[in-house]
C-alpha atoms as a PDB file:
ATOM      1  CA  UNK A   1      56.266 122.641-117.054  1.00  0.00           C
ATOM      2  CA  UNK A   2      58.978 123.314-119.194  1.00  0.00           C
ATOM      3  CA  UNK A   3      61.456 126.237-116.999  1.00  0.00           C
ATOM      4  CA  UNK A   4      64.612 124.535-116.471  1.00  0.00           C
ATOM      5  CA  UNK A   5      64.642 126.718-112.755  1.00  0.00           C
ATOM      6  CA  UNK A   6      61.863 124.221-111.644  1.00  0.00           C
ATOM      7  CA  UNK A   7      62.872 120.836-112.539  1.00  0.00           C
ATOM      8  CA  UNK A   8      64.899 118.458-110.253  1.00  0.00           C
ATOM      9  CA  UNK A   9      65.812 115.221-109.872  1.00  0.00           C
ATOM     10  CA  UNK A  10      64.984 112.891-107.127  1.00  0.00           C
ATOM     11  CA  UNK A  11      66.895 109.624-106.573  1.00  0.00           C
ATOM     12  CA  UNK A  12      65.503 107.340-104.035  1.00  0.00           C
ATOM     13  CA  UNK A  13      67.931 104.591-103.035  1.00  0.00           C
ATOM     14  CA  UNK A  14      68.368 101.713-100.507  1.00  0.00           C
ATOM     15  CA  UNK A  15      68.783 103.193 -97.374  1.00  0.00           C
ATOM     16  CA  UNK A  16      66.133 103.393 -94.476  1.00  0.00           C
ATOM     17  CA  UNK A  17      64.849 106.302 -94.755  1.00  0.00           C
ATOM     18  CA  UNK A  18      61.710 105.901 -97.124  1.00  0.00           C
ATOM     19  CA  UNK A  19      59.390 108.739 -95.130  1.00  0.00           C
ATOM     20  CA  UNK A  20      62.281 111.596 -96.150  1.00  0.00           C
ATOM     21  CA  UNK A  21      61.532 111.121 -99.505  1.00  0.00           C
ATOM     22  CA  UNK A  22      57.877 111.077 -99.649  1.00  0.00           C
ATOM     23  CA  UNK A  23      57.598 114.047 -97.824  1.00  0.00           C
ATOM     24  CA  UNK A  24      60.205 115.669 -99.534  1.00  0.00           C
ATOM     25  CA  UNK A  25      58.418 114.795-103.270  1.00  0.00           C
ATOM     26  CA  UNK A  26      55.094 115.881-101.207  1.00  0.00           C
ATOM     27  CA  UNK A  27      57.115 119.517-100.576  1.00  0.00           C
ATOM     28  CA  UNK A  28      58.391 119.818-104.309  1.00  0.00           C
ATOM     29  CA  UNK A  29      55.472 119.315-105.713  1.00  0.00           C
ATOM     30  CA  UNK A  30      53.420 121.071-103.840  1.00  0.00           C
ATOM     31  CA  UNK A  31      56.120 124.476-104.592  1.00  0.00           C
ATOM     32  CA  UNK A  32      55.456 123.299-108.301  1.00  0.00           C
ATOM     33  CA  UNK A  33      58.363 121.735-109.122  1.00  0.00           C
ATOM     34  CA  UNK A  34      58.930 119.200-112.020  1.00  0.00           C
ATOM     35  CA  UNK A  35      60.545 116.684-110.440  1.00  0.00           C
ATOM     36  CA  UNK A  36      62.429 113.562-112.372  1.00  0.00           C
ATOM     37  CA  UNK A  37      62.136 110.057-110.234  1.00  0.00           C
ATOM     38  CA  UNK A  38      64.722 107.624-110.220  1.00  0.00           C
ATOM     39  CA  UNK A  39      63.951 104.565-108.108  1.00  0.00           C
ATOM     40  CA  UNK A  40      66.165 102.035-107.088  1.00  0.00           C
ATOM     41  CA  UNK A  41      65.173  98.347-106.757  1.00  0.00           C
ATOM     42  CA  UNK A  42      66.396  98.490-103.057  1.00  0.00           C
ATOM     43  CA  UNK A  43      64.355 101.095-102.807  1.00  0.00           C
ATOM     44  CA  UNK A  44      61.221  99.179-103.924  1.00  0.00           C
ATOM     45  CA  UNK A  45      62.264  97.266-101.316  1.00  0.00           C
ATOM     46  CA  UNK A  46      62.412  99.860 -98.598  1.00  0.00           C
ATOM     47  CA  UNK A  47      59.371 101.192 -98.836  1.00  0.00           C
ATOM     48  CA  UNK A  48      57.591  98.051 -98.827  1.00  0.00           C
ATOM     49  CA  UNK A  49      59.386  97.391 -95.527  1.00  0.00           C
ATOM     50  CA  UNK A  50      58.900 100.890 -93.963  1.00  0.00           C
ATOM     51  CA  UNK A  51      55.965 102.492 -95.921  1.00  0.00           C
ATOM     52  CA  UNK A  52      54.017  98.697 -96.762  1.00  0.00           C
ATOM     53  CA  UNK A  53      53.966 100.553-100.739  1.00  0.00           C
ATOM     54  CA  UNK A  54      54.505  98.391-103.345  1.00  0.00           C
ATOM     55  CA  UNK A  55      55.458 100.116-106.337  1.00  0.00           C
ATOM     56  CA  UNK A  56      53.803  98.774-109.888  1.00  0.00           C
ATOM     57  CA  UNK A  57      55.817  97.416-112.475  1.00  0.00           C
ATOM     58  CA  UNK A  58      56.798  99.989-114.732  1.00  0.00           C
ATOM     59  CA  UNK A  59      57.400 103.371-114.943  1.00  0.00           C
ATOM     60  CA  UNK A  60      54.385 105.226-116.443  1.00  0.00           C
ATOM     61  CA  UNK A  61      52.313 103.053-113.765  1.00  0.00           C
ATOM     62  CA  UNK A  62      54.892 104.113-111.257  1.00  0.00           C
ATOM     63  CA  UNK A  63      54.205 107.739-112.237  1.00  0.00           C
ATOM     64  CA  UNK A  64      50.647 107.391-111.927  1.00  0.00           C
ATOM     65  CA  UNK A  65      50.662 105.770-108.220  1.00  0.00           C
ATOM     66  CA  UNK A  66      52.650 108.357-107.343  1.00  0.00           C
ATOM     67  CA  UNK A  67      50.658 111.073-108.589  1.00  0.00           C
ATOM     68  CA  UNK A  68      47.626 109.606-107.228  1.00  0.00           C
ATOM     69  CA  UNK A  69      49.130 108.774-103.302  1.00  0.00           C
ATOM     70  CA  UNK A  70      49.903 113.009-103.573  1.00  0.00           C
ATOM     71  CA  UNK A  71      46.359 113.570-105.084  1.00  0.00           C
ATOM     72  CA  UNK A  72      45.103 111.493-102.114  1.00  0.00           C
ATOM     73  CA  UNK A  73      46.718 114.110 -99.365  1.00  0.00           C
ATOM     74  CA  UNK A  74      45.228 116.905-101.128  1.00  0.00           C
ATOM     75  CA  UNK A  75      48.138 117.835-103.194  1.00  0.00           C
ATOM     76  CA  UNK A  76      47.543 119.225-106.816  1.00  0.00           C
ATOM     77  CA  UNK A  77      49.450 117.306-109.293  1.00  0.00           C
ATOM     78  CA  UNK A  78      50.004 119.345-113.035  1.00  0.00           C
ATOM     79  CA  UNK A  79      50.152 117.120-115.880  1.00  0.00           C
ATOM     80  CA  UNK A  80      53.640 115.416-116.634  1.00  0.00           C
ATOM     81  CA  UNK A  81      54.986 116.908-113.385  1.00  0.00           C
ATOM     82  CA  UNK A  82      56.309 114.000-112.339  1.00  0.00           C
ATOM     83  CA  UNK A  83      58.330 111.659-114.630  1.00  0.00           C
ATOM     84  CA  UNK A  84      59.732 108.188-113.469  1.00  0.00           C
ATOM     85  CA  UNK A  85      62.734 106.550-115.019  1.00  0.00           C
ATOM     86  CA  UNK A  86      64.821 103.286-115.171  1.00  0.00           C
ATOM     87  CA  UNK A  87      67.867 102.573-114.349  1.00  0.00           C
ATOM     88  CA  UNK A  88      68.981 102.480-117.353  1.00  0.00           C
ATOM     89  CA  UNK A  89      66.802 104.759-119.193  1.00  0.00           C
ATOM     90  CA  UNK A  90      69.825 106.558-120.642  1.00  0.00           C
ATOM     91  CA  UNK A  91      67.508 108.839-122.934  1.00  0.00           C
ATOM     92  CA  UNK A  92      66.104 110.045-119.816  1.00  0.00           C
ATOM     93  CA  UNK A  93      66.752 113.844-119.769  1.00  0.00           C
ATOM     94  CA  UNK A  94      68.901 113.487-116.527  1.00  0.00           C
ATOM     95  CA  UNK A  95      71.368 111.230-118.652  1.00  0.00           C
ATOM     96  CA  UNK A  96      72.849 114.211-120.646  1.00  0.00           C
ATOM     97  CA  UNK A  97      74.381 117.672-119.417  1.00  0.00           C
ATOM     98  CA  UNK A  98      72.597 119.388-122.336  1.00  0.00           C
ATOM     99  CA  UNK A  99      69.026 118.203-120.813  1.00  0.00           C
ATOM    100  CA  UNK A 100      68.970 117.182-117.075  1.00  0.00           C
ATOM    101  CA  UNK A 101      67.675 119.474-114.217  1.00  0.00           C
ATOM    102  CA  UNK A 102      70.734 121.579-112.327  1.00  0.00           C
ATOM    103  CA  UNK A 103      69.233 120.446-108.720  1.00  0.00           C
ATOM    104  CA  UNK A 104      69.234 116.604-107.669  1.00  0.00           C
ATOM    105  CA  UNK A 105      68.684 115.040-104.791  1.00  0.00           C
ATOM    106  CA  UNK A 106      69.548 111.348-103.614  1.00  0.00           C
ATOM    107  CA  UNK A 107      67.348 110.853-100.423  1.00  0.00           C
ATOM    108  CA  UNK A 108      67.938 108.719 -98.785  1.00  0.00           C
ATOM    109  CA  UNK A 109      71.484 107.816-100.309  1.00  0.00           C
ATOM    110  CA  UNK A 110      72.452 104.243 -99.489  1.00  0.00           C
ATOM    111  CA  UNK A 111      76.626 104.182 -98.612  1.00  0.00           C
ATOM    112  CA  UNK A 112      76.151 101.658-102.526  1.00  0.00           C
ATOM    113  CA  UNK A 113      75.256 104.504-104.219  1.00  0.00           C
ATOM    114  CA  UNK A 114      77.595 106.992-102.241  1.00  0.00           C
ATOM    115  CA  UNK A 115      80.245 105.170-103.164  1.00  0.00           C
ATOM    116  CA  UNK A 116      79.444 105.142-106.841  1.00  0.00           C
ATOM    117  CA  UNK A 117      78.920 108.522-107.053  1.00  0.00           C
ATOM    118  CA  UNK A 118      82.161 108.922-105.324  1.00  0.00           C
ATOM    119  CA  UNK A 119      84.365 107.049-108.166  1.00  0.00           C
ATOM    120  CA  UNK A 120      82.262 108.253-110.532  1.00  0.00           C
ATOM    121  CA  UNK A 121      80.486 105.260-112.034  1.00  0.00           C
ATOM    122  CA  UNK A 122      78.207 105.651-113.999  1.00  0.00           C
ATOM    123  CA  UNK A 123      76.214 102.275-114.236  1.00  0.00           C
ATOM    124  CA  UNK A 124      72.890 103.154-113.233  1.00  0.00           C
ATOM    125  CA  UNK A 125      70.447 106.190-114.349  1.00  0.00           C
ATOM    126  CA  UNK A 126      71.033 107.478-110.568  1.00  0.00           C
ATOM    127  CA  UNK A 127      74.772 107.443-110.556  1.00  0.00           C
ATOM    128  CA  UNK A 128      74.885 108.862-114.233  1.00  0.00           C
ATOM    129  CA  UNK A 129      72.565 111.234-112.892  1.00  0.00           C
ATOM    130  CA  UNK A 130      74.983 112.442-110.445  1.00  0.00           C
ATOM    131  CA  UNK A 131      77.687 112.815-112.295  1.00  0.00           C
ATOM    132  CA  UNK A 132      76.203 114.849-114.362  1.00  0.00           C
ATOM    133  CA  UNK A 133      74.903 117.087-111.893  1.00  0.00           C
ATOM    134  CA  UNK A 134      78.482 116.806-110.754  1.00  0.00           C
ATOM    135  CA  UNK A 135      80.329 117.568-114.145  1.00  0.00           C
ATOM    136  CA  UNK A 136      77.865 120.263-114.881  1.00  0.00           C
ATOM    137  CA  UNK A 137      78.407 122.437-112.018  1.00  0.00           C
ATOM    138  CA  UNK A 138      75.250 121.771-110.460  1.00  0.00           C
ATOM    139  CA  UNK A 139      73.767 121.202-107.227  1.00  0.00           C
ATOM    140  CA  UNK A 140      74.122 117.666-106.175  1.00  0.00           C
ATOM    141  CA  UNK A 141      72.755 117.102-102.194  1.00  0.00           C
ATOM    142  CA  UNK A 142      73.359 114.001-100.636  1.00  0.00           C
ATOM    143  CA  UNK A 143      71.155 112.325 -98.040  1.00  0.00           C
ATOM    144  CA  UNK A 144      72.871 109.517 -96.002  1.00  0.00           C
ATOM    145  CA  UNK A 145      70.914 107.319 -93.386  1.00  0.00           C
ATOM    146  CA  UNK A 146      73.442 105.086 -92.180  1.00  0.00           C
ATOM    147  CA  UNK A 147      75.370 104.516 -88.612  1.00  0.00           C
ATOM    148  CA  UNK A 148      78.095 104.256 -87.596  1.00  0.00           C
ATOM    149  CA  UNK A 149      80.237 104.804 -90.628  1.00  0.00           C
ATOM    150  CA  UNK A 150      83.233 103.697 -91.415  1.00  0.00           C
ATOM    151  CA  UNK A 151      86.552 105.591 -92.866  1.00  0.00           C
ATOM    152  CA  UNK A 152      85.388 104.176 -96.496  1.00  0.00           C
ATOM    153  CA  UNK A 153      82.336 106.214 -96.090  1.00  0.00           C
ATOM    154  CA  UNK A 154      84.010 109.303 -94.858  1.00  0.00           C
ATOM    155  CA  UNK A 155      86.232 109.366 -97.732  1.00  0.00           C
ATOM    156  CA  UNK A 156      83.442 109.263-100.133  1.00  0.00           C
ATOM    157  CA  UNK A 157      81.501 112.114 -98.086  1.00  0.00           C
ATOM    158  CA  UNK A 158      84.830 114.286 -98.229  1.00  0.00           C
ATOM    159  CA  UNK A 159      85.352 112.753-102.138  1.00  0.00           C
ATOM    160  CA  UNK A 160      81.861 114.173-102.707  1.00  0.00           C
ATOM    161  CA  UNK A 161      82.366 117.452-100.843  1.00  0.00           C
ATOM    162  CA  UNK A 162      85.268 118.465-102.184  1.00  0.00           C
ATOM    163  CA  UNK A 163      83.898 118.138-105.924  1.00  0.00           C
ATOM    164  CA  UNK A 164      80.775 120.759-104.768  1.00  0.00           C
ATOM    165  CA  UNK A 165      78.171 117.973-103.231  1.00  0.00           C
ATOM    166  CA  UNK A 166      76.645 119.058-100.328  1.00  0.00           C
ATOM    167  CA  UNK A 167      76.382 116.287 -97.425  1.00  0.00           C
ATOM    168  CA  UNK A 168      72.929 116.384 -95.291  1.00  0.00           C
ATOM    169  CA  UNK A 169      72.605 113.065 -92.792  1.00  0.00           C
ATOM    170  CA  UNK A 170      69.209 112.369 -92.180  1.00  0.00           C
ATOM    171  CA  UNK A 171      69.994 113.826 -88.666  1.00  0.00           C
ATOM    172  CA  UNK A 172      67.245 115.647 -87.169  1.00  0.00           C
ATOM    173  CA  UNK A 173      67.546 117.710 -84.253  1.00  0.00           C
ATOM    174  CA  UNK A 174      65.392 118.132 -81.233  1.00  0.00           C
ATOM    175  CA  UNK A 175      65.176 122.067 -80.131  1.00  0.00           C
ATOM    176  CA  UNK A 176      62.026 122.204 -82.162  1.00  0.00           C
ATOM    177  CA  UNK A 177      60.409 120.034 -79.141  1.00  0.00           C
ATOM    178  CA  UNK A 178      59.037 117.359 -81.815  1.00  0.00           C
ATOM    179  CA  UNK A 179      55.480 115.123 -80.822  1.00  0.00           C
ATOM    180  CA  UNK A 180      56.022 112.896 -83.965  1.00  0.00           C
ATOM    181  CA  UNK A 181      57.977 110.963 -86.154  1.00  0.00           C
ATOM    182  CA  UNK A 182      56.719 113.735 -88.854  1.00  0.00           C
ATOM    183  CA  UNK A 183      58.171 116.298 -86.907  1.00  0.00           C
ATOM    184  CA  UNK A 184      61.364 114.188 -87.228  1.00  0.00           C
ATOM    185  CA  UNK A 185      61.003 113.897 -90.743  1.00  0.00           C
ATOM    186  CA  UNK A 186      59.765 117.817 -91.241  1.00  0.00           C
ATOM    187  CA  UNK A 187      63.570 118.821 -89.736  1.00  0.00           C
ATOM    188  CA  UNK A 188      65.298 116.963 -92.849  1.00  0.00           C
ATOM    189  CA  UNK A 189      63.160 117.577 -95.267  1.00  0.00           C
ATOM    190  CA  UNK A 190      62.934 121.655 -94.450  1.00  0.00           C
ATOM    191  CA  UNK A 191      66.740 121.450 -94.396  1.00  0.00           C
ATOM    192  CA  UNK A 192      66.680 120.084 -97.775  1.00  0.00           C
ATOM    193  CA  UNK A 193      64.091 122.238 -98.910  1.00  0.00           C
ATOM    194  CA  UNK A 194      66.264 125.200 -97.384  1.00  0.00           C
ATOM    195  CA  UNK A 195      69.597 124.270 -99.476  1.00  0.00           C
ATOM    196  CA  UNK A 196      67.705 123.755-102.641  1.00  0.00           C
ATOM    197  CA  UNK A 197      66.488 127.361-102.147  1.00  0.00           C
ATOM    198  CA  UNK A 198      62.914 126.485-101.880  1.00  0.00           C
ATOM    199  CA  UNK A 199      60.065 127.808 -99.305  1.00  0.00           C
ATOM    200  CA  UNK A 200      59.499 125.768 -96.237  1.00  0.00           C
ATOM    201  CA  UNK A 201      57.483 126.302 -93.560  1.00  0.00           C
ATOM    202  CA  UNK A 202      57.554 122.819 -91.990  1.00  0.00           C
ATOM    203  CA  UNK A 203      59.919 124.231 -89.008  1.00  0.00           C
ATOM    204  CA  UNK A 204      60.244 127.422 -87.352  1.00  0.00           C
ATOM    205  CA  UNK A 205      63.634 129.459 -87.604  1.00  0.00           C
ATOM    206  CA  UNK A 206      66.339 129.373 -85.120  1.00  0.00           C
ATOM    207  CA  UNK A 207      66.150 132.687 -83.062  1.00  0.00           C
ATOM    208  CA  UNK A 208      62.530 133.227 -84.496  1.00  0.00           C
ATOM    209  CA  UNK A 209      60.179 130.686 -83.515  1.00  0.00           C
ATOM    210  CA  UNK A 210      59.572 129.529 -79.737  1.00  0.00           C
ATOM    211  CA  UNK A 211      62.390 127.601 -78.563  1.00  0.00           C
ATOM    212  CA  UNK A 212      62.820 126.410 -75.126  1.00  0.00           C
ATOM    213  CA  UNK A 213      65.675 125.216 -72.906  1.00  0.00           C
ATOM    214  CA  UNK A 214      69.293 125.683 -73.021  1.00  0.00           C
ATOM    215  CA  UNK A 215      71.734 125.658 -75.894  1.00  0.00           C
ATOM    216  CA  UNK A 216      73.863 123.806 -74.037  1.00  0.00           C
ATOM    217  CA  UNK A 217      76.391 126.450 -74.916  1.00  0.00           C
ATOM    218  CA  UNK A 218      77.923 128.588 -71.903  1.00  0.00           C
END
């Protein structure tokens, strides 16, 4: 897997939000994407909390539990299609504009690493990452899961905008009529999916799926 057009990056950070991201590396996968994995320790953190997953130590181990939790829910995984890397792996191919993927994703984005992106630093694989992205003209999406937010926060959403980042709070709406907490997560993660430019058929389209109920618009 080798076609620059199908790798991304993934950065999975601190925030609450650890179902988003499995689903969303379920999704990528499954659409054959190679996808680089940057973890965060807060993250390791998270989804012990949230998901009861404790990541092994390392990040070849770390690459095989997570090829074998997609194998488990019937996903096909190709060989090296998923690559994990330290934070400060700066050989990593997502380190350098000459080698890293043109698509990243940080979901869920704590407001830590927002604001790192933000001013640019560059201490971490995931925040070099970025900026890269960033520099190169790519397509950086940010997930935040955090509320309420303060003006700090809003300046580095607007910082981030302005520079070509799209913004996507994990916000999901309700006019699909949802049964489950995967429905909730389905909305995000097909909005992602949508802005990446990727198939999704996780949620119908507005105006061409059964809807019900007002808009609440006169």
């Amino acid at each position: 897997m080798t076609n620059k057009d199908s790798r991304i990056t993934l950065a999975i950070t601190g925030a609450s939000g650890a179902p988003y991201a499995l689903r969303l590396l379920e999704c990528l996968v499954a659409q054959e994407q190679q996808v680089l994995v940057l973890i965060s320790s807060a993250a390791k953190v998270v989804f012990a909390t949230e998901e009861n997953m404790q990541f092994p130590g390392g990040t070849e181990a770390t690459a095989a539990f997570l090829q074998e939790y997609l194998e488990n829910k019937g996903i096909a995984v190709q060989d090296k299609q998923i690559q994990v890397f330290g934070k400060h792996e700066w050989f990593s191919p997502a380190a350098s504009g000459s080698a890293a993927p043109k698509k990243m994703v940080i979901c869920p984005c704590s407001t830590s690493t927002l604001s790192a992106v933000a001013t640019g630093a560059s201490n971490t694989l995931i925040e070099r990452a970025a900026d890269v992205v960033l520099k190169e003209r790519g397509q950086l999406i940010v997930v935040p899961r955090e509320m309420p937010l303060h003006a700090i926060h809003l300046e580095h959403m607007l910082k981030l905008a302005q520079v070509g980042a799209t913004i996507m709070p994990a916000s999901p709406g309700f006019y699909q009529s949802p049964q489950t907490i995967d429905d909730l997560v389905d909305f995000v993660v097909a909005r992602i999916l949508d802005h990446l430019g990727l198939e999704q058929n996780l949620i119908g389209r507005w105006g061409y799926s059964n809807t019900s109920g007002s808009t609440g618009k006169e």
